[in-house]
C-alpha atoms as a PDB file:
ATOM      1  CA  UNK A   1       0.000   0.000   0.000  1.00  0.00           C
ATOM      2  CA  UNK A   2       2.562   2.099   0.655  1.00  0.00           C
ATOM      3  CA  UNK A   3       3.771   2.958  -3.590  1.00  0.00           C
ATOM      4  CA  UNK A   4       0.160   3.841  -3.776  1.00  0.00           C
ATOM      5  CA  UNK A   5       1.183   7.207  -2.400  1.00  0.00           C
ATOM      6  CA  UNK A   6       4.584   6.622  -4.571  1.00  0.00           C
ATOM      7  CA  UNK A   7       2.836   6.804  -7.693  1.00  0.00           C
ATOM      8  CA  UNK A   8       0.494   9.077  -6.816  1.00  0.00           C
ATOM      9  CA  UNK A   9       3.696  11.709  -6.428  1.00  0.00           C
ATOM     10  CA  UNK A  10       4.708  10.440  -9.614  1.00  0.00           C
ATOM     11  CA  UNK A  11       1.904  10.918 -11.519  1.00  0.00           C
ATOM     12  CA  UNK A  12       0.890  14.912 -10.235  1.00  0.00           C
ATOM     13  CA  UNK A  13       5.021  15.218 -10.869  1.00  0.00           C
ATOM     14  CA  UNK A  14       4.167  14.279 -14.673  1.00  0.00           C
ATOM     15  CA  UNK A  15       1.328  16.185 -14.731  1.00  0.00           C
ATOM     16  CA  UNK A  16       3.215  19.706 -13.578  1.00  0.00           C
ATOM     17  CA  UNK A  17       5.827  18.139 -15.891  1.00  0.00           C
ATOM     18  CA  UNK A  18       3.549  18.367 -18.763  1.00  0.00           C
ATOM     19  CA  UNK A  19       2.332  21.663 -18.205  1.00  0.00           C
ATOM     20  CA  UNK A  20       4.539  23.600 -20.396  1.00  0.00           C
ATOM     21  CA  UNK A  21       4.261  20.640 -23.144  1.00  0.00           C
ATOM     22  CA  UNK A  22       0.378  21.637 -23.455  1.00  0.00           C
ATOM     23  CA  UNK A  23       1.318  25.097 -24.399  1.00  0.00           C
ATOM     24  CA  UNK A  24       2.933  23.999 -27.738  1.00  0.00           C
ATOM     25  CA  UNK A  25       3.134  26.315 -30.596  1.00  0.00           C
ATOM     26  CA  UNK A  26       3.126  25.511 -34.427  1.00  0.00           C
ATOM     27  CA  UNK A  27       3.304  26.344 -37.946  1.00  0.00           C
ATOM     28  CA  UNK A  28       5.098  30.206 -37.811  1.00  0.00           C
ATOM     29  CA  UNK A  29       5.245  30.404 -33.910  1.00  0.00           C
ATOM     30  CA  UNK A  30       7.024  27.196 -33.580  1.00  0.00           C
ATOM     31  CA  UNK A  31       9.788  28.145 -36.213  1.00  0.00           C
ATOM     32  CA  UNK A  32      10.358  31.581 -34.645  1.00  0.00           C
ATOM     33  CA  UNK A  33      10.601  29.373 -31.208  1.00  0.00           C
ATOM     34  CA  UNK A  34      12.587  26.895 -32.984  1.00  0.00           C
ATOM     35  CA  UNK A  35      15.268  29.554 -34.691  1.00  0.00           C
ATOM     36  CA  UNK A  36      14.931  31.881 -31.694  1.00  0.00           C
ATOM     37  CA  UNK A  37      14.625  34.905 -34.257  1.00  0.00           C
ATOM     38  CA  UNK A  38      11.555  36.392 -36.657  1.00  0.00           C
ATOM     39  CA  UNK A  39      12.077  38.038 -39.740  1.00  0.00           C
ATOM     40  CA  UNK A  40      10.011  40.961 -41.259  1.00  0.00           C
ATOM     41  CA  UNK A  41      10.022  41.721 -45.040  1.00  0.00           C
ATOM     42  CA  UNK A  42      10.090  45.354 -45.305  1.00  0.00           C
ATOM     43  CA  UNK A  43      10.774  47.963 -48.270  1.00  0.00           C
ATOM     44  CA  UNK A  44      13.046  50.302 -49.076  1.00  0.00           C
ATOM     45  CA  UNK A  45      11.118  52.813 -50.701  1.00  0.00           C
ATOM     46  CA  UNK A  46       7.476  52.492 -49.599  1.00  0.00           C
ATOM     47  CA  UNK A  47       7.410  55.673 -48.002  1.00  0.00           C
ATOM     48  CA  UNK A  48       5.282  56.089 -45.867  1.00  0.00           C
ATOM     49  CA  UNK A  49       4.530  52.524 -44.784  1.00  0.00           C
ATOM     50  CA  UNK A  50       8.544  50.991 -44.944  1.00  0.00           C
ATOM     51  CA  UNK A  51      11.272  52.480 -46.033  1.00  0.00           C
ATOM     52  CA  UNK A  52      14.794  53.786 -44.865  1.00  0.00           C
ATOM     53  CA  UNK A  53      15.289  56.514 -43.292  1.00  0.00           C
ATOM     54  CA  UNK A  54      18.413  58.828 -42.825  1.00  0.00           C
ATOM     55  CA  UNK A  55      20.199  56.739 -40.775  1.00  0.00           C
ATOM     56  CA  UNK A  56      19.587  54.028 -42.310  1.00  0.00           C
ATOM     57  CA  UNK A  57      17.000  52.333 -40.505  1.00  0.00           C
ATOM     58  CA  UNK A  58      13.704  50.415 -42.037  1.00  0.00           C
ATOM     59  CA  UNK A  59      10.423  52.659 -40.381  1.00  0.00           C
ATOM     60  CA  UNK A  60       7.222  53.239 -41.404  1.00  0.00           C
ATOM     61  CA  UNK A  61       3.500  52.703 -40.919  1.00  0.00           C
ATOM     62  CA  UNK A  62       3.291  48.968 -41.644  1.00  0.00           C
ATOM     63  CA  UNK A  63       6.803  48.363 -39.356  1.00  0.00           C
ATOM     64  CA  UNK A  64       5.452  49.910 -36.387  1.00  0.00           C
ATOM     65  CA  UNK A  65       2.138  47.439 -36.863  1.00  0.00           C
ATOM     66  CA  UNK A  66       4.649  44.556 -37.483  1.00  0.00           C
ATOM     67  CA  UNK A  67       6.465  45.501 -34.517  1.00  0.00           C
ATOM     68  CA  UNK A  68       3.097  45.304 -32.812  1.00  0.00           C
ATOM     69  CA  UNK A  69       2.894  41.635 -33.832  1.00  0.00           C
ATOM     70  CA  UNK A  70       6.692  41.035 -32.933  1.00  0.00           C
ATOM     71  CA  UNK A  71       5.702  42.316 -29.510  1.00  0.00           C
ATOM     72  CA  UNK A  72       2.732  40.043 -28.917  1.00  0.00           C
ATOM     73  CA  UNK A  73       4.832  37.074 -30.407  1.00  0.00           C
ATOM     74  CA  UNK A  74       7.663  37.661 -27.924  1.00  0.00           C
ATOM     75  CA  UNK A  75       5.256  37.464 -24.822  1.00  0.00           C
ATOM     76  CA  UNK A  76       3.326  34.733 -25.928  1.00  0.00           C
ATOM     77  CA  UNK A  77       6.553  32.510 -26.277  1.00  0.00           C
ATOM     78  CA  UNK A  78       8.201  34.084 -23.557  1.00  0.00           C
ATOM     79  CA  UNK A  79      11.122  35.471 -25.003  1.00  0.00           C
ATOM     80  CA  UNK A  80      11.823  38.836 -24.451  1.00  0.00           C
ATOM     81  CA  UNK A  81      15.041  38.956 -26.359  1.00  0.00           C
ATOM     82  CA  UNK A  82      13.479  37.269 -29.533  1.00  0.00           C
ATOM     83  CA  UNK A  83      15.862  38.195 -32.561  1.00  0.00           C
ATOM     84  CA  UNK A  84      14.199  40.450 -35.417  1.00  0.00           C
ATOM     85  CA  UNK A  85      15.563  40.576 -38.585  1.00  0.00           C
ATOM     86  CA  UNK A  86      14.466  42.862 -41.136  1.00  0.00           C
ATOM     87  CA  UNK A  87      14.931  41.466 -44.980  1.00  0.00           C
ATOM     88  CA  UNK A  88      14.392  44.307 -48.159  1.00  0.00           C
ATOM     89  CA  UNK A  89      11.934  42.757 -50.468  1.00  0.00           C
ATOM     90  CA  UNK A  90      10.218  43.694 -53.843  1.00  0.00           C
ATOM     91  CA  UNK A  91       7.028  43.638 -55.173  1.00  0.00           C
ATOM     92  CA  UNK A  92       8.312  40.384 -57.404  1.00  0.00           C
ATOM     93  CA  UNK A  93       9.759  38.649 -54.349  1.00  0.00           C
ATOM     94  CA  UNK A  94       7.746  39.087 -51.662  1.00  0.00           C
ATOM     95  CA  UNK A  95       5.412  36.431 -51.824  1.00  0.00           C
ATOM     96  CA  UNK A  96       7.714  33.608 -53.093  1.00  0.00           C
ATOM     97  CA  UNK A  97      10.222  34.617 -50.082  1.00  0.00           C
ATOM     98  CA  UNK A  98       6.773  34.496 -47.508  1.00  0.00           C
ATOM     99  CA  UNK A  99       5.833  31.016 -49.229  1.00  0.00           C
ATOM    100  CA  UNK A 100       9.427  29.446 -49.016  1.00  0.00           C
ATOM    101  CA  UNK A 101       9.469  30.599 -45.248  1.00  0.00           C
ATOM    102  CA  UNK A 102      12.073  33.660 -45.913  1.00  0.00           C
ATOM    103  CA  UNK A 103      10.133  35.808 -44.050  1.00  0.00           C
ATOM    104  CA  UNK A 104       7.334  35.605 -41.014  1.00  0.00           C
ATOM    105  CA  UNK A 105       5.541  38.854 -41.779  1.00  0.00           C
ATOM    106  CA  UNK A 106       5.478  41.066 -44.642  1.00  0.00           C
ATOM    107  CA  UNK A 107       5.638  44.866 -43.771  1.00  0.00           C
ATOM    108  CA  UNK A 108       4.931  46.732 -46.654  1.00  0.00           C
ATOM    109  CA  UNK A 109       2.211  48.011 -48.889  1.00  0.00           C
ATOM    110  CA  UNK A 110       0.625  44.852 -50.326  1.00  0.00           C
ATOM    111  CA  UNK A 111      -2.972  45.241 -51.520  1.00  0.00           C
ATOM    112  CA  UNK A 112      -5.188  41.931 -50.457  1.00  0.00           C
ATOM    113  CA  UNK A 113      -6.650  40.759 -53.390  1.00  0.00           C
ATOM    114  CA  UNK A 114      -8.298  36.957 -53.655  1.00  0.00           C
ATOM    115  CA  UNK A 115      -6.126  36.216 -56.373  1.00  0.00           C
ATOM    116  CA  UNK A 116      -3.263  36.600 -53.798  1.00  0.00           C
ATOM    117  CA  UNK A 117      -5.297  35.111 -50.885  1.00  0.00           C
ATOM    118  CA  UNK A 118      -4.904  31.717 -53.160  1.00  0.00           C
ATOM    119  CA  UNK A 119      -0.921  31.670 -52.260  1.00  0.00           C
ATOM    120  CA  UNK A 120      -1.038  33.863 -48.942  1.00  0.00           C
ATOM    121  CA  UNK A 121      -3.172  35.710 -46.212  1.00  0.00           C
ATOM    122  CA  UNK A 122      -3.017  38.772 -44.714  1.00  0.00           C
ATOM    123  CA  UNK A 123      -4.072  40.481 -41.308  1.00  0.00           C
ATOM    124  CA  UNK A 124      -7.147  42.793 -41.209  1.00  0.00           C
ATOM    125  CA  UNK A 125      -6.899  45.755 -43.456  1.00  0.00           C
ATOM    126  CA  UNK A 126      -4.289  48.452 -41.916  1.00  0.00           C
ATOM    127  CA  UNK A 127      -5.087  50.795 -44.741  1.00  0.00           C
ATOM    128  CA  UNK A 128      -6.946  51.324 -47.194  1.00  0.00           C
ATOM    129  CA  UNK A 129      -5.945  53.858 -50.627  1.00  0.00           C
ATOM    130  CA  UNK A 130      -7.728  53.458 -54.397  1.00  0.00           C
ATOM    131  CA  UNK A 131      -8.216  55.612 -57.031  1.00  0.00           C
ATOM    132  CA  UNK A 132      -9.299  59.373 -56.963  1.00  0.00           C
ATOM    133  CA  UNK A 133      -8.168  62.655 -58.701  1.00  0.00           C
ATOM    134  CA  UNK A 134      -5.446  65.366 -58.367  1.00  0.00           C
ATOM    135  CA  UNK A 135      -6.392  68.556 -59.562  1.00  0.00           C
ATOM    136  CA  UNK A 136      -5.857  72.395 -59.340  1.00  0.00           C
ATOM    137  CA  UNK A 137      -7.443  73.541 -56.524  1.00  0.00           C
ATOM    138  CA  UNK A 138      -9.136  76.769 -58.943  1.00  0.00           C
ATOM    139  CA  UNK A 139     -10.308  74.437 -61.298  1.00  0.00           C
ATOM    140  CA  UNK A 140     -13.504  73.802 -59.085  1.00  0.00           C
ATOM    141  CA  UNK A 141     -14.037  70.092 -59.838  1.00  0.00           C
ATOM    142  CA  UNK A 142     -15.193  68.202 -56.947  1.00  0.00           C
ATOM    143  CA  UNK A 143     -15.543  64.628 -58.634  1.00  0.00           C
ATOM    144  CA  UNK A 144     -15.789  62.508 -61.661  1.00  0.00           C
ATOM    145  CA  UNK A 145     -18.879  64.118 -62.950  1.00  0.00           C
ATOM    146  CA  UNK A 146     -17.335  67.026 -63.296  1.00  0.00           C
ATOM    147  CA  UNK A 147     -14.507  65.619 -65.791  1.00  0.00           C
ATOM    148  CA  UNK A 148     -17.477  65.758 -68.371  1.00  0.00           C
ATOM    149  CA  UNK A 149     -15.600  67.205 -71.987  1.00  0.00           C
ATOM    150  CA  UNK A 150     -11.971  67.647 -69.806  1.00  0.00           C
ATOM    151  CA  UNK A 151      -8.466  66.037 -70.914  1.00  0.00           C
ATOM    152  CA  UNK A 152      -7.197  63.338 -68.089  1.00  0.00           C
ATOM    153  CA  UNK A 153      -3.787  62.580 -68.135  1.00  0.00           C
ATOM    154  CA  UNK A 154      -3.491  58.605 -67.357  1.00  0.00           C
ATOM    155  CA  UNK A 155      -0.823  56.011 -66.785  1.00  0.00           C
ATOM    156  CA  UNK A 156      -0.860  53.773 -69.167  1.00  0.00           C
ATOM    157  CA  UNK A 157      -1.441  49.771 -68.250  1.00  0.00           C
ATOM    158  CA  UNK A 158      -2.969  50.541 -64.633  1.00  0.00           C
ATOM    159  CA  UNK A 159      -5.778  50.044 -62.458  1.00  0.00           C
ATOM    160  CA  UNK A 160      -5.765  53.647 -62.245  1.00  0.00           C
ATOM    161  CA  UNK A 161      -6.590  53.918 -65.929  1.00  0.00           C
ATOM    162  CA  UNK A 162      -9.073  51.164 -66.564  1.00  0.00           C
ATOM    163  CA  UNK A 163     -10.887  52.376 -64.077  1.00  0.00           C
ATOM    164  CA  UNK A 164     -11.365  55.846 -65.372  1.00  0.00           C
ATOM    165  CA  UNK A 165     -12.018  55.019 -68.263  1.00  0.00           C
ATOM    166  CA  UNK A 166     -14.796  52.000 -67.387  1.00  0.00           C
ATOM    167  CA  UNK A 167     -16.610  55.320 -65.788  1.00  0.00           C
ATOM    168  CA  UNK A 168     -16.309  57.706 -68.720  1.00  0.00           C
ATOM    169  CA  UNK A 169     -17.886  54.680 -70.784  1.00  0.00           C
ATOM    170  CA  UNK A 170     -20.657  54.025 -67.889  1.00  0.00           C
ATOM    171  CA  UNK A 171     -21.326  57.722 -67.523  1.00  0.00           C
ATOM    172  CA  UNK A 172     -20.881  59.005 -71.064  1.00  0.00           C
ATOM    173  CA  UNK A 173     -18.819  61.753 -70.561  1.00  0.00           C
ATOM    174  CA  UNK A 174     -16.147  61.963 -73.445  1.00  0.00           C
ATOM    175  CA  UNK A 175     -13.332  62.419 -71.443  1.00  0.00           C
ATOM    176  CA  UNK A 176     -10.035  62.959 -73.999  1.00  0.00           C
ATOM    177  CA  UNK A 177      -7.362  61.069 -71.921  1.00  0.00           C
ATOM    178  CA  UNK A 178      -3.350  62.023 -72.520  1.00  0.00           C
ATOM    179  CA  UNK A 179      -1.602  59.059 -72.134  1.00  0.00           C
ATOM    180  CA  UNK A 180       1.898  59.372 -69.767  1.00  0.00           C
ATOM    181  CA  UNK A 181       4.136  56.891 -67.863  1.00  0.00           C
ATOM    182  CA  UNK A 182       6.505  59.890 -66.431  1.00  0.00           C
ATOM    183  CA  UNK A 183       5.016  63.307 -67.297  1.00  0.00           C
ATOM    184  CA  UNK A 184       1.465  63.130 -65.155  1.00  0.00           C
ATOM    185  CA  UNK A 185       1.994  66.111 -62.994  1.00  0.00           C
ATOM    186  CA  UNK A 186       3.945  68.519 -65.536  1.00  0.00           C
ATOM    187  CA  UNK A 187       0.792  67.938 -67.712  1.00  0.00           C
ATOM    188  CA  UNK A 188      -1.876  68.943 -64.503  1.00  0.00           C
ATOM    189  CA  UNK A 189       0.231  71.494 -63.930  1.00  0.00           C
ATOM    190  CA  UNK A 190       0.483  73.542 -67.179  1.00  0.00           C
ATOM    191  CA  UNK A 191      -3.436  73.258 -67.775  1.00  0.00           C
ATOM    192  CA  UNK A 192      -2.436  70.555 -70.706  1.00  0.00           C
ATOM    193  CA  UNK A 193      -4.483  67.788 -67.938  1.00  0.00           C
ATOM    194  CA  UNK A 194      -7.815  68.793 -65.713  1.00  0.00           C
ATOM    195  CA  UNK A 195      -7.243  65.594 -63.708  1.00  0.00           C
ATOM    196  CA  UNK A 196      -4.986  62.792 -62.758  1.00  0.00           C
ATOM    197  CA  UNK A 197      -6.481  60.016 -61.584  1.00  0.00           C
ATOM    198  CA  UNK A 198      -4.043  57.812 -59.361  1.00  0.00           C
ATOM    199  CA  UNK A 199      -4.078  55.840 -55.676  1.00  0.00           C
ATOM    200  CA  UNK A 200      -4.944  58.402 -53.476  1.00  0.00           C
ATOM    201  CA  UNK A 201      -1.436  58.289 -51.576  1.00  0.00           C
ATOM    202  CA  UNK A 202       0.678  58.648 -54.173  1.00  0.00           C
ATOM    203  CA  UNK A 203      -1.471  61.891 -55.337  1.00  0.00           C
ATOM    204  CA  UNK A 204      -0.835  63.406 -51.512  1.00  0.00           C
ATOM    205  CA  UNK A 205       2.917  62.631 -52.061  1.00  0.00           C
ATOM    206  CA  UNK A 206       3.069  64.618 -55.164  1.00  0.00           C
ATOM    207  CA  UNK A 207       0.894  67.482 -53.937  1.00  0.00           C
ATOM    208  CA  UNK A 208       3.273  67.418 -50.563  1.00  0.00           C
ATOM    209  CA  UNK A 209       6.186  67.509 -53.326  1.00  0.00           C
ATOM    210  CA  UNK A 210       5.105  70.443 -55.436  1.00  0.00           C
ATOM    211  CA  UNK A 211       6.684  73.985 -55.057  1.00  0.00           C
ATOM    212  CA  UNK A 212       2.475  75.232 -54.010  1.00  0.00           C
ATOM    213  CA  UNK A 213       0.933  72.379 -52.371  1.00  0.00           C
ATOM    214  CA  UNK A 214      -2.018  74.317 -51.928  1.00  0.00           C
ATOM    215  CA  UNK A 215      -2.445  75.145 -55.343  1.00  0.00           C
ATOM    216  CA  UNK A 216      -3.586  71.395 -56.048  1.00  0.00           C
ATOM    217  CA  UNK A 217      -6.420  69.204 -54.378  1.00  0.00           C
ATOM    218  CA  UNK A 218      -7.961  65.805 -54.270  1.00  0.00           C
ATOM    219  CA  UNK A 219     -10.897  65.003 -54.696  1.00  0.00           C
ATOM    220  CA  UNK A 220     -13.413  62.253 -55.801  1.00  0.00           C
ATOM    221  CA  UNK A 221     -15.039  59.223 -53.787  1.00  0.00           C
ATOM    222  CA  UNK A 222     -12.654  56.214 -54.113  1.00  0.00           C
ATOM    223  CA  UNK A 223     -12.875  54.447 -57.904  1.00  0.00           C
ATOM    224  CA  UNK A 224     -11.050  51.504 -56.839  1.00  0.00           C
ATOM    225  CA  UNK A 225     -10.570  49.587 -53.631  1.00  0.00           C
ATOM    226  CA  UNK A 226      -6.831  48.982 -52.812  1.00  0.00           C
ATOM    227  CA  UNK A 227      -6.784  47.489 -49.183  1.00  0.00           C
ATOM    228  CA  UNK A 228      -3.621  47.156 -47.664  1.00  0.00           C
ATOM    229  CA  UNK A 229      -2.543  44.369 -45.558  1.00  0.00           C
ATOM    230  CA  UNK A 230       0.302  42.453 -43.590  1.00  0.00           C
ATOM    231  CA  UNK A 231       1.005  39.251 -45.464  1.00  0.00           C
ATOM    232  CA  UNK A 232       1.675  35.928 -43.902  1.00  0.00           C
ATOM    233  CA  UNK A 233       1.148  32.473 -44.241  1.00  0.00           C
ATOM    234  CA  UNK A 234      -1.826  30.572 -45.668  1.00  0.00           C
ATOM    235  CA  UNK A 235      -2.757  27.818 -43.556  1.00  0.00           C
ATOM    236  CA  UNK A 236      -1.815  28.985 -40.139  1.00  0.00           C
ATOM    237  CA  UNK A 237      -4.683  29.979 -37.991  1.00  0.00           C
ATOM    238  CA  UNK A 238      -2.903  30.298 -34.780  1.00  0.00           C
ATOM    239  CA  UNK A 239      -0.016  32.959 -35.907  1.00  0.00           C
ATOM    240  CA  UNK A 240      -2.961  34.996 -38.142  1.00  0.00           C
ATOM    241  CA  UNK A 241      -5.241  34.821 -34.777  1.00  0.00           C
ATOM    242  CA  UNK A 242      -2.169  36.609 -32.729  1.00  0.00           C
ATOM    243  CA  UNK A 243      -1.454  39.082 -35.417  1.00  0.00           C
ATOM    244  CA  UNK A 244      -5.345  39.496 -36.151  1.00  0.00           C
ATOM    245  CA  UNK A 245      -5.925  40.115 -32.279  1.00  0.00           C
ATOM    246  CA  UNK A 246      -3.102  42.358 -31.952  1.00  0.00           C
ATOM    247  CA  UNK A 247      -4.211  44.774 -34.778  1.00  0.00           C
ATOM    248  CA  UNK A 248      -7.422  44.849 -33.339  1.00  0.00           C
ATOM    249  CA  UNK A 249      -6.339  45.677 -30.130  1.00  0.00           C
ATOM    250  CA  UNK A 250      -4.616  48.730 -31.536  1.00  0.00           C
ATOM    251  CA  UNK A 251      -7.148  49.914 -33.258  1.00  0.00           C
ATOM    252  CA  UNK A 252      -9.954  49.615 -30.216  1.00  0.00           C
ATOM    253  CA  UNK A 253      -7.253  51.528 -27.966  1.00  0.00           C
ATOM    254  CA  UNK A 254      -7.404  53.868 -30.643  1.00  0.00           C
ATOM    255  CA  UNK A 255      -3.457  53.866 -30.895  1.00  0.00           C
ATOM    256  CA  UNK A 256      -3.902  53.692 -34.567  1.00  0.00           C
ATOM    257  CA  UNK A 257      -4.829  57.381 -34.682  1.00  0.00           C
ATOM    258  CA  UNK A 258      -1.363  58.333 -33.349  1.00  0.00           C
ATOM    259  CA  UNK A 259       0.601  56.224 -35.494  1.00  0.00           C
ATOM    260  CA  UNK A 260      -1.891  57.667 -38.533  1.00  0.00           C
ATOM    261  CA  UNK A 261      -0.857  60.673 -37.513  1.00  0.00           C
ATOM    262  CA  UNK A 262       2.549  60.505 -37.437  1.00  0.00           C
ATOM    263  CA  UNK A 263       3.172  58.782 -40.889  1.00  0.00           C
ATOM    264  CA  UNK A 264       0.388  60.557 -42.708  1.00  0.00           C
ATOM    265  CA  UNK A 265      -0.144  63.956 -41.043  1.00  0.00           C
ATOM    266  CA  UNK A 266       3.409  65.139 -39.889  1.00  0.00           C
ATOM    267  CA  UNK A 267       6.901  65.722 -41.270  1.00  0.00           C
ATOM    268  CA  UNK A 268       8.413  62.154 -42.248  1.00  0.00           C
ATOM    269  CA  UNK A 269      11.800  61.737 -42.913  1.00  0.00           C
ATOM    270  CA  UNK A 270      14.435  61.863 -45.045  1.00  0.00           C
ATOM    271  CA  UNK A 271      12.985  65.242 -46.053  1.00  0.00           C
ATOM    272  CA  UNK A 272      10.228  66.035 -43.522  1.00  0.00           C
ATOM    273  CA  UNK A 273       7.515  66.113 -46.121  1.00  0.00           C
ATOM    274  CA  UNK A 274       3.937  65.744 -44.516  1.00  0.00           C
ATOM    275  CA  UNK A 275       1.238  64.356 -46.593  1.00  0.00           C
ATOM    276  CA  UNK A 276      -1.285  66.423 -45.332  1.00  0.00           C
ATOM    277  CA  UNK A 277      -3.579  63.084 -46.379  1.00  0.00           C
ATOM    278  CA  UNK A 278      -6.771  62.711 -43.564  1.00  0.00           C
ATOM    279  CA  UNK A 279      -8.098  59.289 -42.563  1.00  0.00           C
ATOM    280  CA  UNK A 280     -10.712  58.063 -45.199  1.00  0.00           C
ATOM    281  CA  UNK A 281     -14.219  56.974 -43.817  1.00  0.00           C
ATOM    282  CA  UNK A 282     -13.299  53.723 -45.683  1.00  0.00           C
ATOM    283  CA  UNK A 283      -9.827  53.149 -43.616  1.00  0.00           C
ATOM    284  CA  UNK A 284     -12.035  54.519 -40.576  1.00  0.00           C
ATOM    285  CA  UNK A 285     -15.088  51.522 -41.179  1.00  0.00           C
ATOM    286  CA  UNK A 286     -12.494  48.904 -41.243  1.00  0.00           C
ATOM    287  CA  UNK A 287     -10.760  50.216 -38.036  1.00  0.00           C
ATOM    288  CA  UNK A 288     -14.561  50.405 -36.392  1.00  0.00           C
ATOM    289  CA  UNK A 289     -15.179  46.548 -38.094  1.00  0.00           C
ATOM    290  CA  UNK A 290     -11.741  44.861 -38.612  1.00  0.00           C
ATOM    291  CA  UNK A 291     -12.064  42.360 -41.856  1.00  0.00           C
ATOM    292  CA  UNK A 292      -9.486  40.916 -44.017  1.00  0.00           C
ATOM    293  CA  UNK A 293     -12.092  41.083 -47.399  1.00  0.00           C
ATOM    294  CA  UNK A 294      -9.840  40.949 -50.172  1.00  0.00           C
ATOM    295  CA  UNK A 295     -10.639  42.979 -54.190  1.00  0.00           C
ATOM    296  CA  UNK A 296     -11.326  41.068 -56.723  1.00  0.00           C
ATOM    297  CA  UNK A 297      -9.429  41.832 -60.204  1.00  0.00           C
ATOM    298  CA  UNK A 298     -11.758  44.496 -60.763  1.00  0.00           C
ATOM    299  CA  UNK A 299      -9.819  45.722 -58.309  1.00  0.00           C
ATOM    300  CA  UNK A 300     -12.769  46.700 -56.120  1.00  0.00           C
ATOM    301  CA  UNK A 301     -14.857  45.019 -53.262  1.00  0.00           C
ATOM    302  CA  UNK A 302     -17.463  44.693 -55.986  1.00  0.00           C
ATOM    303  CA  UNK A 303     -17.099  45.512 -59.871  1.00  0.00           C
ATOM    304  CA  UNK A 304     -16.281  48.529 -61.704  1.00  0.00           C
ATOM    305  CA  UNK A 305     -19.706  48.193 -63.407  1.00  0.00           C
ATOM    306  CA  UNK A 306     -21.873  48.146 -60.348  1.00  0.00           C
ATOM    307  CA  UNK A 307     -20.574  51.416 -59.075  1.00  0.00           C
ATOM    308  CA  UNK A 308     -23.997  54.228 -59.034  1.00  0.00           C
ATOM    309  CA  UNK A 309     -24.129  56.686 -61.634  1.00  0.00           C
ATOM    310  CA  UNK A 310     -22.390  60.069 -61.129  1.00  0.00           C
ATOM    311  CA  UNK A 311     -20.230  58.554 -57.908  1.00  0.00           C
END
């Protein structure tokens, strides 16, 4: 009777044994874990979500949500001095190097689309751009109707362009459109254009970059739906539930606003330009109602064609 109590000890000593055992991680987690490090795919020249600064350092919008992530990871694994590397991508590379396990998290400016969500998935949207229009601020138009008759300088082969023109057809407004890969602004800005249509960021980046930012504006209801996402691996529910969770968690403590606010609405280096660019009721619906819906190849959350007249 008495290795009854014997194995008793031994049993509640396997138990407390296995304790740490039932806390296993896998897929991403466990190869962070495993190589004691997690690596980031970041940009050099996606200003303002990741790019280098002056001293040489990778910052932006979509790093300081990735470090968000890295953060989370390191508690829940318990490993406070978890390595992160940071690893330049491009746009060619950076879903073969997130598929061949290259990189854990990609921290750029990736639009989710459900052609991509067949090789990858993303975190809820972080941002959201698409097309609208820069013009000069006298010209008085307000949005697309008011192109009716005008000259629109386009870049040829984009969404940007298909787009525009998919309206002009649908609203029958004879737009004469000036094709240019390199010249768009130049022709806005000696009359030659009316309008530029273009992803909404880029346009605030040029008006931040012209000699009289105030002499341009822009304008228009989004044309396109570009949402932009972290990218990580398909087929890994528990790493996308800690990166989902820890978006979320930023945006309901309403942290987001502040790091909005300091990539979009103040002086960003290497050159302290500020964007000027507000929120977008579209970027501030997916904040209020997190998703990770991705665009279709119309590029928009539904097609070009179903858009309402005069939008």
């Amino acid at each position: 009777m008495r290795c009854v109590p014997k194995l008793m000890l031994t049993l509640a000593a396997c138990v407390l044994c296995a304790g740490p055992a039932a806390a296993q991680v896998s897929g991403t987690l466990k190869k962070i874990k495993d190589g004691g490090a997690i690596t980031l795919g970041v940009r050099e020249g996606a200003s303002p979500f990741s790019f280098l600064d002056d001293k040489r350092q990778y910052v932006g919008y979509s790093i300081d949500l990735c470090l968000k992530i890295v953060d989370a990871v390191k508690a829940q694994l318990k490993l406070p001095d978890l390595k992160v590397n940071m690893v330049p991508l491009s746009a060619e590379s950076r879903i073969p190097q997130l598929v061949k396990g290259a990189i854990d998290l990609e921290c750029g400016s990736t639009t989710n689309s459900l052609e991509r969500q067949k090789q990858v998935a993303f975190v809820v949207t972080t941002f959201f751009t698409g097309t609208k229009l820069l013009v000069r601020t006298s010209s008085g138009i307000k949005s697309y109707k008011d192109l009716k008759g005008k000259s629109v300088v386009v870049t040829p082969g984009t969404t940007n362009e298909r787009a525009i023109r998919e309206y002009d057809v649908q609203d029958r407004l004879g737009m004469t459109f000036i094709p240019s890969k390199n010249d768009a602004f130049p022709a806005l800005e000696s009359g030659r254009a009316a309008a530029f249509p273009m992803d909404d960021v880029l346009l605030y980046a040029m008006r931040a970059d012209a000699k009289n930012p105030a002499d341009y504006s822009v304008v228009g209801g989004f044309l396109t739906d570009e949402p932009y996402a972290i990218m990580l691996r398909k087929g890994d529910p528990e790493f996308k539930k800690l990166a989902d969770n820890t978006i979320i968690a930023v945006f309901k403590s309403g942290e987001i606003n502040k790091l909005y606010a300091k990539w979009f609405q103040s002086p960003i280096p290497p050159r302290g330009t500020n964007l000027n660019m507000p929120m977008s009721d579209t970027l501030k619906d997916s904040i209020r109602s997190p998703n990770d819906k991705g665009v279709d190849k119309c590029g928009r959350m539904k097609c070009m064609m179903s858009l309402p007249m005069g939008v």
